[in-house]
Protein backbone atom coordinates (compact mmCIF):
# COMPACT_ATOMS: atom_id res chain seq x y z
CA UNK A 1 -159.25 202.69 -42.62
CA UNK A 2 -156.95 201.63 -39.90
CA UNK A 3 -153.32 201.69 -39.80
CA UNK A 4 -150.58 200.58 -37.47
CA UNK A 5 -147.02 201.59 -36.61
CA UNK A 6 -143.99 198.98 -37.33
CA UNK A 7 -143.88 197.49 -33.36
CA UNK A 8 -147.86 196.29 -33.73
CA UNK A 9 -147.03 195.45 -37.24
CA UNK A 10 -144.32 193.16 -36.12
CA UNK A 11 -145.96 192.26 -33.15
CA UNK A 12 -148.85 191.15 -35.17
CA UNK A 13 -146.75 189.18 -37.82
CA UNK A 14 -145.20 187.19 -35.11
CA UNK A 15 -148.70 185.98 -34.01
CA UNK A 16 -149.63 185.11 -38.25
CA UNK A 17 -150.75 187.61 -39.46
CA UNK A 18 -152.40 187.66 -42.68
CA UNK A 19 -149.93 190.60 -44.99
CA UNK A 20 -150.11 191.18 -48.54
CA UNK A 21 -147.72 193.48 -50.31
CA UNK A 22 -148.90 196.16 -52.56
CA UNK A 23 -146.50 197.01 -54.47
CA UNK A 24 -145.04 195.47 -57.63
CA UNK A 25 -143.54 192.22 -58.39
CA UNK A 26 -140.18 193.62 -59.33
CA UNK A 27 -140.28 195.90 -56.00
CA UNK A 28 -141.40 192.86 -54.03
CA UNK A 29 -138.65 190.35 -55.55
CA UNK A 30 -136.74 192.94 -54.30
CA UNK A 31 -137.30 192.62 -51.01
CA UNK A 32 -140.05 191.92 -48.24
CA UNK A 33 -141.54 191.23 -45.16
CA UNK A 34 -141.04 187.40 -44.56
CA UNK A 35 -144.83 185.79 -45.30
CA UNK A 36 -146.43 188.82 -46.99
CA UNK A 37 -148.17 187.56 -50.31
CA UNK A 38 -147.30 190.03 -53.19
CA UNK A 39 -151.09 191.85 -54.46
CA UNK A 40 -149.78 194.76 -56.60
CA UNK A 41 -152.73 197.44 -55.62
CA UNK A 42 -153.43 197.39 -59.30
CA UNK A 43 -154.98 193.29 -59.10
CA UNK A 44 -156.03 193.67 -55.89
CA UNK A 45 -160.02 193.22 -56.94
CA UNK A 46 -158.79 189.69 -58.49
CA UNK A 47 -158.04 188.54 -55.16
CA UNK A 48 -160.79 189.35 -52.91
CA UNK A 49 -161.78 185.84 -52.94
CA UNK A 50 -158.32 184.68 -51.56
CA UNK A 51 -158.46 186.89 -48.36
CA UNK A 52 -159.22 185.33 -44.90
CA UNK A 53 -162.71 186.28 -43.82
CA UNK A 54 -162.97 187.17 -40.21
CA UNK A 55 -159.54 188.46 -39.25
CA UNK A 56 -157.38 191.39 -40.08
CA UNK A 57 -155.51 191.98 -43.20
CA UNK A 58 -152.36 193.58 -43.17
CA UNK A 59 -151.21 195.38 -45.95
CA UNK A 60 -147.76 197.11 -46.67
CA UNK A 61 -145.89 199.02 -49.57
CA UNK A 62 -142.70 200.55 -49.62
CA UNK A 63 -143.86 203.98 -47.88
CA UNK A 64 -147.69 203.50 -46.40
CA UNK A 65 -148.89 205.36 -49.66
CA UNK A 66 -150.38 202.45 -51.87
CA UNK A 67 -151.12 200.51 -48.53
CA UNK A 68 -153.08 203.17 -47.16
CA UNK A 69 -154.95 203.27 -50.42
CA UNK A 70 -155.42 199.24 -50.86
CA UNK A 71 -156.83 199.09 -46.96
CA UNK A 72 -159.55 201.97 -47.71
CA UNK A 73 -160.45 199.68 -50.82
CA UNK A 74 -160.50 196.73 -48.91
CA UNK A 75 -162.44 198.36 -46.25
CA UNK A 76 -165.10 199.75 -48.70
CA UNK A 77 -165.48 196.14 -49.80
CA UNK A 78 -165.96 194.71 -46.19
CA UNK A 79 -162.66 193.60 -45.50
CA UNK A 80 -161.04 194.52 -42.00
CA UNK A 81 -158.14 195.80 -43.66
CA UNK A 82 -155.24 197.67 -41.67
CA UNK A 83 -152.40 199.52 -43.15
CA UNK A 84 -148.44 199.20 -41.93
CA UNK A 85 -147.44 202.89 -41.69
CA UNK A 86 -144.12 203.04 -42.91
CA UNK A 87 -144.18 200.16 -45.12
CA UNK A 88 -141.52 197.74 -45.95
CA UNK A 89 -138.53 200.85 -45.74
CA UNK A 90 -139.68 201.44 -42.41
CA UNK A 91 -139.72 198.07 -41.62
CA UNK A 92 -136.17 197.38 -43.30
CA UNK A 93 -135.00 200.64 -41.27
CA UNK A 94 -135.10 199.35 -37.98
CA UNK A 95 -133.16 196.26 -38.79
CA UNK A 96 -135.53 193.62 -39.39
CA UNK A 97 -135.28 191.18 -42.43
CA UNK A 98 -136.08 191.04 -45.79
CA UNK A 99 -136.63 188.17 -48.06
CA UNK A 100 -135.24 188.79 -50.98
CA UNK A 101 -136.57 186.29 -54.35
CA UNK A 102 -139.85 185.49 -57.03
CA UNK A 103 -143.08 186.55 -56.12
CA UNK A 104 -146.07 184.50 -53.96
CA UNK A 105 -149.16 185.27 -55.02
CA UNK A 106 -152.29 185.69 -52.60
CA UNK A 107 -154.39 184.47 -55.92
C-alpha cells in the first residue's frame, strides 16, 4: 500500500486526480476535499467497477486510518490505490477548502 503526505496529495489533485472519500455520508456532507467521490469503506466492493483502470486512486478519511485500510483492499484487488496520510483534518489544517453539502457517489 502506498501513501502520500498532504503537498503530493494536493499536488496530485490539482493535476485530476481520481479521490474517493472513505468515510461516511454524514462525515462527508460534512465536509471534503473538492472532487473526492464519497465510498464509505464499508461499500467500497460495490464500486470496484466505477474506478479508473490504469491510474492512481486516491483515497482519504478523516485521519489516514480507514484510508489506509480501503488502499490495502484496493491494492489486494489490483487497484493502484494510494492513501492521503492525514486525511481530510490534515488537509482542512493547513488551510485548504472544504466543500461542505449531499453526497456524490463513485457508484
Amino acid at each position: 500500500m502506498c501513501e502520500v503526505g498532504m503537498d503530493v496529495f494536493a499536488a496530485e489533485l490539482a493535476h485530476g486526480a481520481f479521490v474517493i472519500d472513505a468515510r461516511e455520508s454524514d462525515e462527508y456532507t460534512a465536509g471534503h476535499v473538492p472532487g473526492a467521490l464519497s465510498t464509505p469503506l464499508s461499500a467500497l466492493g460495490a464500486v470496484l467497477g466505477e474506478l479508473p483502470g490504469g491510474r492512481p486512486v486516491y483515497v482519504i478519511c478523516a485521519s489516514g486510518n480507514r484510508s489506509a485500510r480501503a488502499a490495502e483492499q484496493l491494492a489486494a484487488l489490483g487497484v493502484e490505490a494510494v492513501s492521503v496520510a492525514g486525511g481530510t483534518t490534515a488537509w482542512a489544517r493547513t488551510g485548504r477548502p472544504l466543500v461542505r453539502g449531499n453526497a456524490v457517489h463513485a457508484a
